[in-house]
Protein backbone atom coordinates (compact mmCIF):
# COMPACT_ATOMS: atom_id res chain seq x y z
CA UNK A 1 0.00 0.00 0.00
CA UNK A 2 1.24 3.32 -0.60
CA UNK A 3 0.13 6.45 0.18
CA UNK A 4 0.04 8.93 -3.07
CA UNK A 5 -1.48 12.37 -1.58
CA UNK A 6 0.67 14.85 -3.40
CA UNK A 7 -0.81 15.69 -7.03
CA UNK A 8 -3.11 12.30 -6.59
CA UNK A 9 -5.67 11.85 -3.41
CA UNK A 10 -5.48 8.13 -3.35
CA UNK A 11 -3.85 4.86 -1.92
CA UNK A 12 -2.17 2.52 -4.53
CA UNK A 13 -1.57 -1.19 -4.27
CA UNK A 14 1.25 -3.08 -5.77
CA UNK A 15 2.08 -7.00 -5.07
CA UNK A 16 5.16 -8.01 -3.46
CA UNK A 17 8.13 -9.08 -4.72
CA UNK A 18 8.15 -7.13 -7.87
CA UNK A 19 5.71 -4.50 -7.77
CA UNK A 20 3.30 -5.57 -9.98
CA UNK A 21 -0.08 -2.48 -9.88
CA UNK A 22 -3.08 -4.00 -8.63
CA UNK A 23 -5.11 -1.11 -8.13
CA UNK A 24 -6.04 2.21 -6.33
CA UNK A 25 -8.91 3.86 -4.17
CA UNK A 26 -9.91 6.97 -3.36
CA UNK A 27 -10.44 10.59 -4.57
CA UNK A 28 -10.29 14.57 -4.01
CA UNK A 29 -12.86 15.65 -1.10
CA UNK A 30 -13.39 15.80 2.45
CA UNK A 31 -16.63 13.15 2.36
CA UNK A 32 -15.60 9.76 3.90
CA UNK A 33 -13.50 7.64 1.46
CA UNK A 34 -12.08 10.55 -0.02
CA UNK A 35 -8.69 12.18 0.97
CA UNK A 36 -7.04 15.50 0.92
CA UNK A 37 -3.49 14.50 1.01
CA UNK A 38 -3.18 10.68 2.16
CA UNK A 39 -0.14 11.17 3.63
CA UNK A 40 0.54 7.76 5.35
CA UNK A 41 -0.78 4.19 5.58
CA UNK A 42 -0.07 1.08 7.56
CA UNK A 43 -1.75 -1.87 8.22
CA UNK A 44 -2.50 -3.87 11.20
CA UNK A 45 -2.51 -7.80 12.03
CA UNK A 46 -6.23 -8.22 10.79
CA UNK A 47 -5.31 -6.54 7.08
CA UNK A 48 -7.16 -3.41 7.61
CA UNK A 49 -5.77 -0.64 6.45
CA UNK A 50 -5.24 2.88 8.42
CA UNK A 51 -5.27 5.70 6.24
CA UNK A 52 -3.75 9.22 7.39
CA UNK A 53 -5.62 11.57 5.50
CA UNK A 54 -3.46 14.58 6.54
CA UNK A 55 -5.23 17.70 5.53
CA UNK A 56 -8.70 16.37 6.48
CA UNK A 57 -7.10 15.35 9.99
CA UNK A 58 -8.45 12.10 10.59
CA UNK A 59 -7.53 8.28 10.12
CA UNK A 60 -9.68 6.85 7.44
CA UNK A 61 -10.21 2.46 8.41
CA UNK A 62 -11.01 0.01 5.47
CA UNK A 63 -10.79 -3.23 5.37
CA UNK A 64 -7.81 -4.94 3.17
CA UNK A 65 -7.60 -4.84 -0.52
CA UNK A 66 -8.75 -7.99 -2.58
CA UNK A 67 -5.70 -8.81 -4.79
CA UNK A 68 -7.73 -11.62 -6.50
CA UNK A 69 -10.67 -9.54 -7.00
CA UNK A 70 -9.07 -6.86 -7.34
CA UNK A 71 -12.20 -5.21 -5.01
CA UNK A 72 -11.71 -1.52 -3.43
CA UNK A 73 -11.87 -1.86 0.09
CA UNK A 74 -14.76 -0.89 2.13
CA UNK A 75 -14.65 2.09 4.42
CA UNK A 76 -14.90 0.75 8.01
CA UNK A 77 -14.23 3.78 10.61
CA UNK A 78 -13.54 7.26 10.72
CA UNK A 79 -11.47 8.40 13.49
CA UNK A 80 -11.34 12.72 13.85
CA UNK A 81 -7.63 13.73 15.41
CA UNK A 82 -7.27 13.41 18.76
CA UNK A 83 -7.74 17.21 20.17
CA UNK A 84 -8.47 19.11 16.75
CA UNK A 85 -11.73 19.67 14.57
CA UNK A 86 -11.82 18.01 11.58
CA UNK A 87 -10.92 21.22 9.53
CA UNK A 88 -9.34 22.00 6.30
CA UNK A 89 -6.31 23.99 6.18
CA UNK A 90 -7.75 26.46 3.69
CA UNK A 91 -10.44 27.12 5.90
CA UNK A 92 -7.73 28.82 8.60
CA UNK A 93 -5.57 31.19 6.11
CA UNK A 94 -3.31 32.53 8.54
CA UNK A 95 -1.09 29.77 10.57
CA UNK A 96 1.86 29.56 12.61
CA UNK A 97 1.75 26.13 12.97
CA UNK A 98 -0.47 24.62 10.46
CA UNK A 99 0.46 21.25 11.21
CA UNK A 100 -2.22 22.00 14.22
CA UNK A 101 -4.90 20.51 11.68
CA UNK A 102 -2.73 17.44 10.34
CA UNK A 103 -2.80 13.91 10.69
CA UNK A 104 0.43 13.41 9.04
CA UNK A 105 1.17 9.83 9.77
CA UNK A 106 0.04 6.65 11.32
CA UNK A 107 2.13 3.58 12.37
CA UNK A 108 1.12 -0.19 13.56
CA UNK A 109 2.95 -1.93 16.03
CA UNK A 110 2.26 -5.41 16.01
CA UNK A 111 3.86 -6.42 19.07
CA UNK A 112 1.59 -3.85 21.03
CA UNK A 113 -1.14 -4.13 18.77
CA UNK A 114 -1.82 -0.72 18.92
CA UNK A 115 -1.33 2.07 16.28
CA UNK A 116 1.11 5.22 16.48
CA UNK A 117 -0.28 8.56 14.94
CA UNK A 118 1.07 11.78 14.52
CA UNK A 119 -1.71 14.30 15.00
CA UNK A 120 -1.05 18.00 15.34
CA UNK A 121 1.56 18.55 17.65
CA UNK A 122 1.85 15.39 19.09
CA UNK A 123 1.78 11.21 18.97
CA UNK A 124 -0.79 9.93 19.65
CA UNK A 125 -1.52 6.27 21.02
CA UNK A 126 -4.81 4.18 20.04
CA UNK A 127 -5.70 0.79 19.64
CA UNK A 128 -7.02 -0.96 16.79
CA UNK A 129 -11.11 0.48 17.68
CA UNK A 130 -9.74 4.32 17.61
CA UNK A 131 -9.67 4.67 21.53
CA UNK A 132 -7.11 7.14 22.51
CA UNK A 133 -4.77 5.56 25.12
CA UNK A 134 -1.56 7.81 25.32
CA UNK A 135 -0.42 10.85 23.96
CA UNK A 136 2.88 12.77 24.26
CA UNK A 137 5.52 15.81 22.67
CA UNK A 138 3.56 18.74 23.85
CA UNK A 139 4.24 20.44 27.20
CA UNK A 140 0.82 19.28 28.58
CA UNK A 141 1.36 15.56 28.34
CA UNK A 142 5.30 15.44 28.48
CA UNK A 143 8.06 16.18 25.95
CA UNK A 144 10.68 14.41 24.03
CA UNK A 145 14.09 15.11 25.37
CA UNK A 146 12.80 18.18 27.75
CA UNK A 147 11.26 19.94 24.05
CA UNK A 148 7.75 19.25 22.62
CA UNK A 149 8.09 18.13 19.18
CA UNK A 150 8.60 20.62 16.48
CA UNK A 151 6.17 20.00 13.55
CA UNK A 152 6.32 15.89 14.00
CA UNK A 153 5.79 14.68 10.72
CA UNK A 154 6.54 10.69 10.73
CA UNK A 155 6.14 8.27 13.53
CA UNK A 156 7.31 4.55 13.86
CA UNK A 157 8.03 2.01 16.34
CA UNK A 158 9.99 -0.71 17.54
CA UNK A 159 9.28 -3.46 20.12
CA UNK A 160 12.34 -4.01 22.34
CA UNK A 161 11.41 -7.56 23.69
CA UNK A 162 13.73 -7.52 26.34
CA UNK A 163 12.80 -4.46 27.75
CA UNK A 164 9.09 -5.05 27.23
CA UNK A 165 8.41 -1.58 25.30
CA UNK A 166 8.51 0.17 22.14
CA UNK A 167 10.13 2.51 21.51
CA UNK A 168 8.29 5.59 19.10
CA UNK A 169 10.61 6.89 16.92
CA UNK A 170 9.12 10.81 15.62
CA UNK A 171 10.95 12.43 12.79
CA UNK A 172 10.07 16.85 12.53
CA UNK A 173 10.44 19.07 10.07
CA UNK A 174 10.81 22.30 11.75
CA UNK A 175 12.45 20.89 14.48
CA UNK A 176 14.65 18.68 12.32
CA UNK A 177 15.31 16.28 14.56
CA UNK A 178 14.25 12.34 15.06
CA UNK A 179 12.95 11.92 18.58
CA UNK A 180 12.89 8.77 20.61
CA UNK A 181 10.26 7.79 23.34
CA UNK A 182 9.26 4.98 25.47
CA UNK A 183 5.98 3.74 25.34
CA UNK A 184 3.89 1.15 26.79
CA UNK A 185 -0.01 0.30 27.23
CA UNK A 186 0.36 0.01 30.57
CA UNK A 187 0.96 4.69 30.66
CA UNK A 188 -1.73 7.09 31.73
CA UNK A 189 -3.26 9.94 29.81
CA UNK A 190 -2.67 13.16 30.80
């Protein structure tokens, strides 16, 4: 699956090992099913697929793609970000920080079995129904290295098995660093 948002407002599939097309979904618009810049996409144990559609701020759920039937998946949940309005950048001209309204990216981690997301100015923690169950990198709810993230654009994780955690990983743009954090679904909310 790959996320094509800029020029295109859809998700591709291709077929492992040689990355043969099998199809595409989605289009321009801020109805359900459609995307204004998907900007990330992962997929979770099940084979649903987790959509950040960035500039609508929200995770868009469908279920997998049919490679034999080559079937566009169904939409299965809507999730608004965590925090913000689903709004539309356009509809707030002037911004400082316009990544306030973003979803930018979403992560699975399949030890956890919970999903990473950056939305707005922070990561956010849910599990695989949309229930928020952490959330850190602004001063409110903790900060990565004694700063809240800059403009967090990326997010993933890895499970260290020894130390029973993962560990988010949080790449910024205006901050231009990559940010590491402990996390576990055993933390509070602030």
């Amino acid at each position: 699956y790959v996320a094509d948002g800029y020029g295109n407002s859809r998700v591709a599939v291709f077929a492992l090992p040689h990355g043969e097309f099998l199809g595409e979904w989605g289009s321009a618009g801020d109805k359900p099913g459609e995307f204004n810049t998907p900007h990330s996409v992962t997929v979770d144990r099940e084979g649903r697929v987790y959509v950040a559609d960035r500039n609508n701020a929200r995770i868009q759920v469908f279920s997998a793609f049919s490679a034999t039937e080559r079937q566009k998946p169904r939409l299965l949940e809507v999730w608004p970000a965590d925090g913000t309005q689903s709004v539309h950048h356009t509809a707030h001209p002037v911004f400082s920080k316009p990544w306030l309204y973003h979803v930018s990216a979403v992560s699975y981690d399949a030890t956890l079995d919970v999903l990473f997301a950056v939305e707005g100015e922070r990561v956010t923690m849910r599990d695989r129904r949309g229930n928020v169950l952490q959330r850190f990198g602004v001063p409110s709810s903790g900060t990565t290295h004694g700063k809240p993230l800059e403009w967090p654009h990326d997010v993933v994780s890895h499970t260290d098995l020894k130390r029973g955690l993962s560990v988010v990983w949080v790449a910024e743009l205006r901050g231009q660093r990559v940010c590491a954090s402990a996390a576990s679904t055993q933390n509070q909310l602030d």
